[in-house]
C-alpha atoms as a PDB file:
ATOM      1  CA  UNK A   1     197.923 167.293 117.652  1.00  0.00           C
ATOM      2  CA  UNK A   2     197.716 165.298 114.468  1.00  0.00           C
ATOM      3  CA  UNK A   3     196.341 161.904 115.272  1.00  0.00           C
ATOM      4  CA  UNK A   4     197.140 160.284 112.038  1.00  0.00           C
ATOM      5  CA  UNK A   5     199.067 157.079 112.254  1.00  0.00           C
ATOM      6  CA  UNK A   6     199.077 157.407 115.609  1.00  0.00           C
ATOM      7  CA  UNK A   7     198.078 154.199 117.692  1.00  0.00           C
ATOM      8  CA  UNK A   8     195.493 155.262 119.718  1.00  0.00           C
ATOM      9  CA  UNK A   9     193.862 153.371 122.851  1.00  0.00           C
ATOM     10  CA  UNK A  10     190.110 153.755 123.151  1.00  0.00           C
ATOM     11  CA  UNK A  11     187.336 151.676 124.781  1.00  0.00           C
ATOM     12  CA  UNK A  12     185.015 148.684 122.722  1.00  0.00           C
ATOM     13  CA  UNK A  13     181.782 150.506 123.951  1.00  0.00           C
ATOM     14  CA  UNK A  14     183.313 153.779 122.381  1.00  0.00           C
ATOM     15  CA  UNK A  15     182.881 152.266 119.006  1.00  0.00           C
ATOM     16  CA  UNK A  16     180.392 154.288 117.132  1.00  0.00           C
ATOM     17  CA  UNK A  17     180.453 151.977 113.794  1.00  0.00           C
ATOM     18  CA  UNK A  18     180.281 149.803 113.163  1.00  0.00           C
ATOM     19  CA  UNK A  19     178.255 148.542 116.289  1.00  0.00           C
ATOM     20  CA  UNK A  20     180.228 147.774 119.357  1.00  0.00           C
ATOM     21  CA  UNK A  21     178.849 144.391 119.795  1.00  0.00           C
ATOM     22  CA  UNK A  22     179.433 143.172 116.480  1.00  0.00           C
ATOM     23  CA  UNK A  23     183.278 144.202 116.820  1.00  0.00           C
ATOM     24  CA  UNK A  24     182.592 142.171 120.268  1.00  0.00           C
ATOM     25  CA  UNK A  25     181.330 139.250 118.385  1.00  0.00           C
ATOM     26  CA  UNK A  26     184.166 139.312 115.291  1.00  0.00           C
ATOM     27  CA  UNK A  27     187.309 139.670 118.165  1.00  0.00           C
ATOM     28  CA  UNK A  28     186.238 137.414 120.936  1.00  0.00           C
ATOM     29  CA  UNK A  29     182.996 135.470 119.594  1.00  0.00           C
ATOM     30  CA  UNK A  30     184.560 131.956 120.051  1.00  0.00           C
ATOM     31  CA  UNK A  31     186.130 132.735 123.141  1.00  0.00           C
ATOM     32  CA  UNK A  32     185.228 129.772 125.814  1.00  0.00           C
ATOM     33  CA  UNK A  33     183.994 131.303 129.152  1.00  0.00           C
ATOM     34  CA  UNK A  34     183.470 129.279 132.370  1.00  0.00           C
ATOM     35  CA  UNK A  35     181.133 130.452 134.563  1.00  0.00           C
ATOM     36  CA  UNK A  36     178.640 128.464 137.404  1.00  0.00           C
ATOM     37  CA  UNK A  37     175.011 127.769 136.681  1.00  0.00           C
ATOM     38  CA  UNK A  38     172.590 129.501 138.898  1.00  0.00           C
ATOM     39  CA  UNK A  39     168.948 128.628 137.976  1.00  0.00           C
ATOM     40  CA  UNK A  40     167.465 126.370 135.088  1.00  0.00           C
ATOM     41  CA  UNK A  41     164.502 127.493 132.847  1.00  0.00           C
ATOM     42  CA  UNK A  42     161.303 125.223 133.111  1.00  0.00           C
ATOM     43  CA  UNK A  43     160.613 124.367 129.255  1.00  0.00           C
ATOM     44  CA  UNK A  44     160.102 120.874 129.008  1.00  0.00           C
ATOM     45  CA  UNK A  45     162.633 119.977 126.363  1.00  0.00           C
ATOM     46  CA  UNK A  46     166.251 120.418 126.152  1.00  0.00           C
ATOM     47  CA  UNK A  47     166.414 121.996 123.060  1.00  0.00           C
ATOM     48  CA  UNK A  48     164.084 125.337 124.384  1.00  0.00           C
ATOM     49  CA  UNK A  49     165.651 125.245 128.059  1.00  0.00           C
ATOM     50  CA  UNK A  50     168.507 127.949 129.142  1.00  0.00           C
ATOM     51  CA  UNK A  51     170.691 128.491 132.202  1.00  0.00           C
ATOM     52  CA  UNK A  52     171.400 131.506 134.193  1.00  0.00           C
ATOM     53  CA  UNK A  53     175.428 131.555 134.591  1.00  0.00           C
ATOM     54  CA  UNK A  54     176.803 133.748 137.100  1.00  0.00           C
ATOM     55  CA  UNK A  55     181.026 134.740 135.860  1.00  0.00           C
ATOM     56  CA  UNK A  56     183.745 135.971 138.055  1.00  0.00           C
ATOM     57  CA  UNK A  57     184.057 138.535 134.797  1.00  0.00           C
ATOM     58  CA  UNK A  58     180.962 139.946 134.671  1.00  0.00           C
ATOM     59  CA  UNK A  59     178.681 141.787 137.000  1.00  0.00           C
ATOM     60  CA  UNK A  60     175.313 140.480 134.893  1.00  0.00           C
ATOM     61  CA  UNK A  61     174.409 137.094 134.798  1.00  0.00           C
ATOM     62  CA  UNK A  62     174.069 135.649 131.310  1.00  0.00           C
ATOM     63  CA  UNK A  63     171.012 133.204 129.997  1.00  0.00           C
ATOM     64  CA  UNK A  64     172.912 130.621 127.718  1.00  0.00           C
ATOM     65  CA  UNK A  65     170.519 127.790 125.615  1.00  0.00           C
ATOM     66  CA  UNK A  66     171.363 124.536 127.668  1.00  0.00           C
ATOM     67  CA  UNK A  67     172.156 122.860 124.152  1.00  0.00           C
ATOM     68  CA  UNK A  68     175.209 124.987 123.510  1.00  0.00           C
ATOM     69  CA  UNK A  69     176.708 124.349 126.336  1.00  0.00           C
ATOM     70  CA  UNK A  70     180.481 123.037 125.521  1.00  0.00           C
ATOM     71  CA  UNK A  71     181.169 121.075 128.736  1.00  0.00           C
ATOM     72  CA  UNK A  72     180.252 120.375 132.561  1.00  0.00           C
ATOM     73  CA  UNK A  73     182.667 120.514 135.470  1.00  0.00           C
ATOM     74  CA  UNK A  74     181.880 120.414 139.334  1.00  0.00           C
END
């Protein structure tokens, strides 16, 4: 079968250039996720402390820097 201009469906991690992640990044790097903080670093200042988020999305937590943080909710 001759594939061009076809539409094709494929998978992000399939990407093989450029790199998956920074295809990631360009189509859903401002995205706003909302996920429940699970543990706090210990660094002294807030600029150098991160939180552990757990997300209903992901199986892996994710360490954010507690200064980027967008917004708190209970």
């Amino acid at each position: 079968m001759d594939l061009k201009n076809h539409t094709v469906n494929f998978r992000i991690c399939d990407i093989f250039y450029p790199d998956c992640q920074q295809v990631l990044f360009s189509l859903h790097g401002n995205d706003i996720l909302c996920g429940r903080v699970i543990d706090l670093s210990d660094a002294a200042t807030l600029d150098s402390s991160f939180a552990e988020i757990e997300l209903d999305e992901l199986q892996q937590r994710v360490i954010v820097p507690i200064d980027r943080i967008l917004g708190v909710s209970e």
